[in-house]
Protein backbone atom coordinates (compact mmCIF):
# COMPACT_ATOMS: atom_id res chain seq x y z
CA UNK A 1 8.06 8.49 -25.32
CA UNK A 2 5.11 6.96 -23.10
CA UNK A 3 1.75 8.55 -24.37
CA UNK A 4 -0.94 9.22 -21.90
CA UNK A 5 -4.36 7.77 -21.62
CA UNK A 6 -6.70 10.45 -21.60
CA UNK A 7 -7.72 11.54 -17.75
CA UNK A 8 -4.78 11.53 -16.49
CA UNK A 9 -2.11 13.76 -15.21
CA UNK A 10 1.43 13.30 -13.37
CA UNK A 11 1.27 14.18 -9.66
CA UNK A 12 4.33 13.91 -7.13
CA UNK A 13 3.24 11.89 -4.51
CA UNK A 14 5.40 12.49 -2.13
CA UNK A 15 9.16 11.78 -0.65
CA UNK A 16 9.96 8.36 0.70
CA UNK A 17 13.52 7.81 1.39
CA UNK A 18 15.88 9.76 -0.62
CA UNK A 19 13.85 10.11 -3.94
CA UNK A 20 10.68 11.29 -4.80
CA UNK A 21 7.74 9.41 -6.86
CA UNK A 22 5.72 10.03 -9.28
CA UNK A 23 2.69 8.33 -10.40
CA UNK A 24 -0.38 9.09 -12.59
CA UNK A 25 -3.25 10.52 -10.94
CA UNK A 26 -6.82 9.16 -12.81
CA UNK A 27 -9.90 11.77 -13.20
CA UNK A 28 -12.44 9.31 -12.30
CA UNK A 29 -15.79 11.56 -13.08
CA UNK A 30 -15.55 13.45 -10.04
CA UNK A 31 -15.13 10.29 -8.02
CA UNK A 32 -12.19 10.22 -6.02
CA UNK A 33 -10.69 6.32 -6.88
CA UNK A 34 -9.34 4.59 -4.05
CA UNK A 35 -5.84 4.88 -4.25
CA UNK A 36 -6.40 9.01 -3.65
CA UNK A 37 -8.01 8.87 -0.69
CA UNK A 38 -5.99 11.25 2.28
CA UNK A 39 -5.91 9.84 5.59
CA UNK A 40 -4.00 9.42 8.62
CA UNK A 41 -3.93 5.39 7.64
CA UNK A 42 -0.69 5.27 10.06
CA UNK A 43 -2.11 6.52 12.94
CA UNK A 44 -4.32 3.12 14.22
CA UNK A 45 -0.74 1.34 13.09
CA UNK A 46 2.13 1.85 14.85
CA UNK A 47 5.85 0.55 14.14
CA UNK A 48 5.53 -2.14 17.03
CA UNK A 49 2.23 -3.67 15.33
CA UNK A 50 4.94 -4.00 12.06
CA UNK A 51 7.31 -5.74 14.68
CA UNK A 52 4.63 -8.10 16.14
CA UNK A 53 3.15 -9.11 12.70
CA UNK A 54 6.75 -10.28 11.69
CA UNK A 55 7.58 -11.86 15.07
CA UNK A 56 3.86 -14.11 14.17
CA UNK A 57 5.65 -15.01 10.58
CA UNK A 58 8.51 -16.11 12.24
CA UNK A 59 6.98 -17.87 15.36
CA UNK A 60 4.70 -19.98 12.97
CA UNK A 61 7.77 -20.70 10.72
CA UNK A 62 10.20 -21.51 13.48
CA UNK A 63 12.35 -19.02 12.41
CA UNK A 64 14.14 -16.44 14.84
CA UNK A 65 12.11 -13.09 14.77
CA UNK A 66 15.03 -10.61 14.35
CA UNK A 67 15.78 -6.93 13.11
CA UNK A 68 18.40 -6.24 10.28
CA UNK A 69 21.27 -4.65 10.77
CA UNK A 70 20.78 -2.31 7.66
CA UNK A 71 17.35 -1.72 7.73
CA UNK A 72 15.56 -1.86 10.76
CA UNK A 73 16.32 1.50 11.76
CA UNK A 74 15.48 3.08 8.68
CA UNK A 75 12.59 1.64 8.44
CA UNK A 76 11.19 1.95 11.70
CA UNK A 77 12.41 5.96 10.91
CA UNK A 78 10.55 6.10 7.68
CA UNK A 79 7.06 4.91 9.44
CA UNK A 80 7.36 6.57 12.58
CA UNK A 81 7.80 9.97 10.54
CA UNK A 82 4.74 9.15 8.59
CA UNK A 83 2.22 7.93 11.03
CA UNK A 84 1.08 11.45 11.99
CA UNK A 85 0.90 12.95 7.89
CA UNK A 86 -2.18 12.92 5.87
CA UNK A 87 -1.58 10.12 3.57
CA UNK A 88 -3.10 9.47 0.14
CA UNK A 89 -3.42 5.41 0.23
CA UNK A 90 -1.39 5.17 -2.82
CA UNK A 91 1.74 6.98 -0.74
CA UNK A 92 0.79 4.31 2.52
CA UNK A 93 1.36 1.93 -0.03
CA UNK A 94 4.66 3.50 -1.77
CA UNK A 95 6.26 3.80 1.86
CA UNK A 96 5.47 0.21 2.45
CA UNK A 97 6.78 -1.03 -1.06
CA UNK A 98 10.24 1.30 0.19
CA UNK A 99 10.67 -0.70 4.33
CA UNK A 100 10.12 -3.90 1.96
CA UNK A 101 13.19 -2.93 -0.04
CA UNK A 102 14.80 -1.40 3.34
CA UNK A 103 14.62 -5.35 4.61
CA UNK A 104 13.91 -4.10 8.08
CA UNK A 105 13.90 -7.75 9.30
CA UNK A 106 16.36 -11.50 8.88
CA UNK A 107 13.29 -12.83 7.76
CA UNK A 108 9.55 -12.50 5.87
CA UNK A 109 10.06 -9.03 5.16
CA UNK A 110 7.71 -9.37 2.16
CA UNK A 111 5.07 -11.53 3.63
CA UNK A 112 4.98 -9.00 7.48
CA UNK A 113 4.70 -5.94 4.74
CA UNK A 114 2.19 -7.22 2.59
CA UNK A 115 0.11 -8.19 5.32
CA UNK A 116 0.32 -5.13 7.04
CA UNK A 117 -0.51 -3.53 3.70
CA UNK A 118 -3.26 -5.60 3.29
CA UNK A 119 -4.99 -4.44 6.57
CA UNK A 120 -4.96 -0.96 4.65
CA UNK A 121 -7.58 -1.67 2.58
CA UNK A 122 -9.72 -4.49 4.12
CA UNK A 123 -12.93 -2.13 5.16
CA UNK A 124 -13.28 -0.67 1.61
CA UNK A 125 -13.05 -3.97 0.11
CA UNK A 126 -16.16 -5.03 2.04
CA UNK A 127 -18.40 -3.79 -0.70
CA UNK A 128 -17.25 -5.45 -3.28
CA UNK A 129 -17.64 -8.99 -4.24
CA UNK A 130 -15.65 -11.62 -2.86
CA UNK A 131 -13.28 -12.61 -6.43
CA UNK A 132 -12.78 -8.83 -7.04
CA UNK A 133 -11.89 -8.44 -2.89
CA UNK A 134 -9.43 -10.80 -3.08
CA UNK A 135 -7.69 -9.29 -6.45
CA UNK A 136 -7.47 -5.97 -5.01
CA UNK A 137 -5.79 -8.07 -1.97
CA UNK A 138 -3.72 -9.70 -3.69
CA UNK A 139 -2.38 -6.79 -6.28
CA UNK A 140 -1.59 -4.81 -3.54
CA UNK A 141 0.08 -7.52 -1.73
CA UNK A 142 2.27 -7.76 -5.31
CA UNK A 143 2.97 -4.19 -5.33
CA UNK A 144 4.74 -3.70 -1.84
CA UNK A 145 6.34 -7.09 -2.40
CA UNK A 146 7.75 -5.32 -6.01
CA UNK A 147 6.22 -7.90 -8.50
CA UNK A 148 3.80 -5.35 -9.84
CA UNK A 149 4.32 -1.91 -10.97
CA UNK A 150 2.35 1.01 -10.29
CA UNK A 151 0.21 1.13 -13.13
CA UNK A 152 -0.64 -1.97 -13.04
CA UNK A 153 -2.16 -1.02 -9.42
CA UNK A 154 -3.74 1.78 -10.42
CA UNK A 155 -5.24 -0.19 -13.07
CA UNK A 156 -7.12 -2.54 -11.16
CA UNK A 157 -7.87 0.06 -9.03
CA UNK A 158 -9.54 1.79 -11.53
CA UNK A 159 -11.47 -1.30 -12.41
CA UNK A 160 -13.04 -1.10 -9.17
CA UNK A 161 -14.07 2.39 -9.02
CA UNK A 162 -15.63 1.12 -11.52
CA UNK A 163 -17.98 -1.14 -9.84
CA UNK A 164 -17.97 0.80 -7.10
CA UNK A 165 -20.04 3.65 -9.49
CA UNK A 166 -21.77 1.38 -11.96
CA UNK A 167 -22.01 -1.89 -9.88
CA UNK A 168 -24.05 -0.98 -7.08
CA UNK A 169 -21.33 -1.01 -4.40
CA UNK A 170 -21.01 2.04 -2.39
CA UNK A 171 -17.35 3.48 -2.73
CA UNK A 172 -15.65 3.79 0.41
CA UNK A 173 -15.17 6.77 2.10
């Protein structure tokens, strides 16, 4: 039996696919951390701007830029349907982590949805320093990809809050 840490509490997150998830949601002092922040983070993104980023990873790798057979339609499904919901950041980055395993394209299906993923986060990052930037980059690069799991991204996460309330950085909003 897992024990909890104290401050947190199981929330369902939401349906992606054909199961639901669950992950821990962290009190955080009446700061809301980053990964619970509710947005339409779809909306400025559309399905194409998916297609294009993957057509760019195989242009540059002289590979053919080409859809799955399996996955492409699901995929494209599963964002379309969520570009106009209210989306905590931590779902955004669920439903990517589910078109990775989807394998929407023939090829770079991790590298087009970690980059897209990426792109999710880049204005918050802005406030904090360049090393800790590029970790929070990076782990949620890992997590869509599947290397990480997600406590290990709400644990850096955490981290940040952090320095976003002790460090001087302004959280982002």
């Amino acid at each position: 039996m897992r024990r909890r840490r104290s401050g947190f509490r199981p929330v369902a997150i939401g349906g992606f696919g054909n199961r639901r998830i669950a992950l821990d949601e962290r009190a955080s002092d009446g700061v809301e951390i980053v990964l619970n922040i509710e947005r339409k983070w779809l909306e400025a993104v559309p399905w194409q701007t998916v297609v294009n980023t993957n057509q760019g990873l195989c242009e540059k790798d002289s590979q053919p830029h080409a859809p799955s057979a399996k996955g492409y339609d699901a995929a494209r499904k599963l964002w379309e349907e969520a570009a106009p919901r209210d989306l905590r950041l931590r779902q955004v980055l669920e439903m990517c982590r589910e078109i990775h395993k989807l394998a929407p394209f023939q090829f770079f299906n991790g590298n087009t949805v970690a980059a897209v993923a990426k792109t999710f986060v880049e204005d918050m990052l802005q406030s904090l320093p360049p090393v800790q930037a590029q970790i929070a980059r990076s782990t949620v690069s890992h997590y869509v990809v599947g290397v990480i799991k997600p406590r290990e991204l709400e644990d850096v996460f955490a981290a940040f809050d952090g320095l976003w309330r002790h460090g001087g950085a302004a959280p982002p909003k």
